[in-house]
Protein backbone atom coordinates (compact mmCIF):
# COMPACT_ATOMS: atom_id res chain seq x y z
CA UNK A 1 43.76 30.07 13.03
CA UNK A 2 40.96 30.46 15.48
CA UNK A 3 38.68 31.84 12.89
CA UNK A 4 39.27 28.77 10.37
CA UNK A 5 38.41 26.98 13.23
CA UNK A 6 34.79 28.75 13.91
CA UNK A 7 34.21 28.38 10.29
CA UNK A 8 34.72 24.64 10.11
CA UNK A 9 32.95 24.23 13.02
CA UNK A 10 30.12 25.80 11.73
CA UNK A 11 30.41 24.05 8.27
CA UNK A 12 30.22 20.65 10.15
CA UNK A 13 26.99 22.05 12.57
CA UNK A 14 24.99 23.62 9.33
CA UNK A 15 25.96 20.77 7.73
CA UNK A 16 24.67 18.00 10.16
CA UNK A 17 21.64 20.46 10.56
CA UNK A 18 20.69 20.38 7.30
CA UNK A 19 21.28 16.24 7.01
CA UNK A 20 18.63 16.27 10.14
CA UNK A 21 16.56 18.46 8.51
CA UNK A 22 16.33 15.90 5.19
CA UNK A 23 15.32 12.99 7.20
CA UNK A 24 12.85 15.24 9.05
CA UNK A 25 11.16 16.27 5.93
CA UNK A 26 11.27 12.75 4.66
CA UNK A 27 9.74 11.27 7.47
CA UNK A 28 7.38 14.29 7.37
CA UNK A 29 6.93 13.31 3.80
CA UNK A 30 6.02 9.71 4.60
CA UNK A 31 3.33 10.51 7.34
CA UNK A 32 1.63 12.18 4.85
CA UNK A 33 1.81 10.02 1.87
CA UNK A 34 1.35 6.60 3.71
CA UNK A 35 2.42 3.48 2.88
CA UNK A 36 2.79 2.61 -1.13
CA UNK A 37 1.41 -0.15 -2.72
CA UNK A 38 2.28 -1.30 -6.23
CA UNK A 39 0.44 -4.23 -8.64
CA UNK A 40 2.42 -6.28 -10.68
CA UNK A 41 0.24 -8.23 -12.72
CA UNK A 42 0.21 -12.05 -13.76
CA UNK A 43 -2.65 -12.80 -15.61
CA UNK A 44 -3.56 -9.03 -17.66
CA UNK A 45 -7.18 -8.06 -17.21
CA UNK A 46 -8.81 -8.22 -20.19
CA UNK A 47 -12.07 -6.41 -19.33
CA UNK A 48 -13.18 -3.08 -18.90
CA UNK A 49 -14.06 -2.86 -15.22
CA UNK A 50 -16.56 0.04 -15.94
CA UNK A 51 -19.10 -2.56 -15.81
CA UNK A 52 -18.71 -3.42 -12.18
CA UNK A 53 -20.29 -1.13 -9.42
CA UNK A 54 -19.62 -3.02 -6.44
CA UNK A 55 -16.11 -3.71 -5.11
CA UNK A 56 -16.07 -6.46 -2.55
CA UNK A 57 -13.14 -7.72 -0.85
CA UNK A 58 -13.56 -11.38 0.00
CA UNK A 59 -11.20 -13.78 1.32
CA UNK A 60 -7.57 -13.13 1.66
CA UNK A 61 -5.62 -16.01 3.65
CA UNK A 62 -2.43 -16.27 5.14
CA UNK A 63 -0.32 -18.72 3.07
CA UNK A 64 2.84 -17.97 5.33
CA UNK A 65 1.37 -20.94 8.52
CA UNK A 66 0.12 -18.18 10.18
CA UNK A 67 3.12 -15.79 10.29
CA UNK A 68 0.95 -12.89 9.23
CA UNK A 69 -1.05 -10.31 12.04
CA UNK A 70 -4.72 -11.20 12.11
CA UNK A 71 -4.76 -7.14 12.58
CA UNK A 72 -3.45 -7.05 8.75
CA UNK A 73 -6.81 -9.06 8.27
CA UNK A 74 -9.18 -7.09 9.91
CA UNK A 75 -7.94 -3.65 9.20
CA UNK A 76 -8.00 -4.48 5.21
CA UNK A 77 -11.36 -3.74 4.03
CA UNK A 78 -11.65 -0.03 5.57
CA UNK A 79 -8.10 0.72 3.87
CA UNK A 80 -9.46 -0.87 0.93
CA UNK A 81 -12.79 1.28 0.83
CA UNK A 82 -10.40 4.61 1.60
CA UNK A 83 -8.09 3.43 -1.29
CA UNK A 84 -11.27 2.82 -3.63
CA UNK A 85 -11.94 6.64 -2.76
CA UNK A 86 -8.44 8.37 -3.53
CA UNK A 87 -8.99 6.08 -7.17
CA UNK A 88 -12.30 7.62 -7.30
CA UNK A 89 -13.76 4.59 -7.81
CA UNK A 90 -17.66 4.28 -7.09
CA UNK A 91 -18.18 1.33 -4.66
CA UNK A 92 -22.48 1.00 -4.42
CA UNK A 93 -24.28 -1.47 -2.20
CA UNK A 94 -25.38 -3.14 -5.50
CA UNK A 95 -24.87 -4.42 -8.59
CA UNK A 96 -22.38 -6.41 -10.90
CA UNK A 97 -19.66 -7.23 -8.10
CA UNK A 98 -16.15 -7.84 -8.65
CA UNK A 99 -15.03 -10.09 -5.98
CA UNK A 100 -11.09 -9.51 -4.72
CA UNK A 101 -9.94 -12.48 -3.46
CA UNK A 102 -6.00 -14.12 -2.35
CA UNK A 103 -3.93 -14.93 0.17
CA UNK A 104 -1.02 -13.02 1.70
CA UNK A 105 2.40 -14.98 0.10
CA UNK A 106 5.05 -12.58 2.17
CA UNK A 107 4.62 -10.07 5.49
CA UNK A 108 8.11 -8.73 6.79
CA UNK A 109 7.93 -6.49 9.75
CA UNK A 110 10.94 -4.35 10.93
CA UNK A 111 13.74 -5.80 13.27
CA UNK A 112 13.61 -3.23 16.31
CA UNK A 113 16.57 -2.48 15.71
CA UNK A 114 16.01 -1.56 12.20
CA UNK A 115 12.31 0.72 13.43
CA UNK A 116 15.24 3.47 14.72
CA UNK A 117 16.94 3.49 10.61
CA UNK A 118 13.53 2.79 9.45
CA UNK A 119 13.76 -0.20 8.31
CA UNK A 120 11.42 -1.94 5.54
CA UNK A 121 8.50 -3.77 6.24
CA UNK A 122 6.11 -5.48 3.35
CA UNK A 123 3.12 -7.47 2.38
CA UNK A 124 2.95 -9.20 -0.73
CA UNK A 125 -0.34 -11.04 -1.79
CA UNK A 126 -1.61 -13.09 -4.90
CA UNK A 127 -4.60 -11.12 -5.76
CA UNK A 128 -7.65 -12.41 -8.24
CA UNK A 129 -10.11 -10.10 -9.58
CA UNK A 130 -13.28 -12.63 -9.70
CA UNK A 131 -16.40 -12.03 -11.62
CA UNK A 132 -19.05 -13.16 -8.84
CA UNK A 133 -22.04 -13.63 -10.49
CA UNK A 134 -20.20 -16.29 -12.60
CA UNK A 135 -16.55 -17.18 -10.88
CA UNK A 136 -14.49 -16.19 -13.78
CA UNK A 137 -10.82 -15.03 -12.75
CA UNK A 138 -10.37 -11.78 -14.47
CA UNK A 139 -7.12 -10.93 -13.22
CA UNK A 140 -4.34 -11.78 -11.01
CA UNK A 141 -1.60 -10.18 -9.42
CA UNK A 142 0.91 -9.90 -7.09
CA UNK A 143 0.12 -6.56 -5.14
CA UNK A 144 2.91 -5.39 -2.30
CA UNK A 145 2.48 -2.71 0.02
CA UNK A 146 5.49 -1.21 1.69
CA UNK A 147 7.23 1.27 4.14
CA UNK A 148 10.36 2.57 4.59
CA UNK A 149 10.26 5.54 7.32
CA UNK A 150 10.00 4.81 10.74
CA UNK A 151 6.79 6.77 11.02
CA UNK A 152 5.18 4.81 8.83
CA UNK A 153 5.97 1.28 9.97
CA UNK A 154 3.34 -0.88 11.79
CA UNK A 155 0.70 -3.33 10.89
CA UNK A 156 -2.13 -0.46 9.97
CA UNK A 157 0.28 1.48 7.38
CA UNK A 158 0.99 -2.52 5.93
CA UNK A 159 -2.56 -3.11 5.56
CA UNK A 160 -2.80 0.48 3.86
CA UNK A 161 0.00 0.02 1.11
CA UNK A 162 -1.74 -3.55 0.54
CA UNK A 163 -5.15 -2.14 -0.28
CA UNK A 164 -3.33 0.52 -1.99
CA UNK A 165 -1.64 -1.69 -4.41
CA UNK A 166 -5.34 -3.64 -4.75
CA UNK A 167 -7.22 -0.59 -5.78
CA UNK A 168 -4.21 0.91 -8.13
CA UNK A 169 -4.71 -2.22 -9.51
CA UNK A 170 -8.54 -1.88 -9.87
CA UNK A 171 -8.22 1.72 -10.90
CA UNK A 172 -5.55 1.16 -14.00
CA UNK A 173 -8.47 -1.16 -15.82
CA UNK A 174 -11.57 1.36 -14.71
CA UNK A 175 -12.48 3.88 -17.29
CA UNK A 176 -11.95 7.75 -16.48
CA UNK A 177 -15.17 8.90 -17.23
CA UNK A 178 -16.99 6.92 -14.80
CA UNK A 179 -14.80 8.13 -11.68
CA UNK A 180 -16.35 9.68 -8.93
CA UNK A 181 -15.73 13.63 -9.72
């Protein structure tokens, strides 16, 4: 009896140990990764983007009466350049631009109580692809950025799953053979 007892109480340690153990490599898994950002597109972009070598992020409001972090606003366009880079998308100083431009439609932050389950937090913003020499809309999308470990939550990793959805976006209409090697 005593031994049936040491093994169950084992069972239930090496079994709780190995539960910890998955949330620590999840969570280990989400520092790494980031944030995730996904495009789901409204209006299809019907041109090859090849032809643009300047990326410009313009304007992006807050359509929510000022619910979302200025921070989201300011720490956009270096996630954005980063997130240009992992697509391996050129972004020079000059040339035909393609202006992104929107305004932020949803930002959901974490209860506190939910930042100890890891909760989810989200952006979602109506994005336009504009032609600026001439103001035609190319595109438009919906692009969300998201986290769901607790490691990951905060205004910074929002703003990265954001641009991350933006360039995804960029980078599934940009040809292969003109991506930075």
């Amino acid at each position: 009896m005593k031994l049936r007892a040491i093994v169950i109480v084992s069972l239930v340690g090496l079994a709780a140990m190995i539960g910890g153990c998955g949330t620590a490599i999840g969570e280990g898994a989400a520092l790494a990764m980031g944030a995730k950002g996904s495009p789901t597109p409204i209006k299809t972009v019907s041109t090859n983007l090849g032809a643009y070598q300047r990326f410009e992020l313009g304007r992006i409001t807050d359509d929510m009466a000022g619910k979302v972090p200025r921070e989201l606003f300011i720490l956009l366009p270096d996630a954005f350049a980063k997130e240009l880079k992992e697509e391996k998308i050129p972004n020079a100083r000059s040339g035909k631009t393609l202006l992104i431009q929107g305004k932020v439609l949803h930002y959901q932050s974490a209860p506190s109580s939910a930042a100890a389950t890891a909760g989810v937090e989200f952006v979602v913003a109506r994005i336009e692809l504009v032609d600026k020499d001439n103001g035609q809309v190319l595109g438009v999308a919906n692009c969300a950025g998201w986290t769901s470990k607790r490691v990951t939550l905060g205004i910074p990793e929002k703003a990265q799953g954001l641009a991350r959805a933006i360039a995804k976006w960029i980078g599934n209409h940009y040809p292969e053979n003109q991506r930075i090697k």
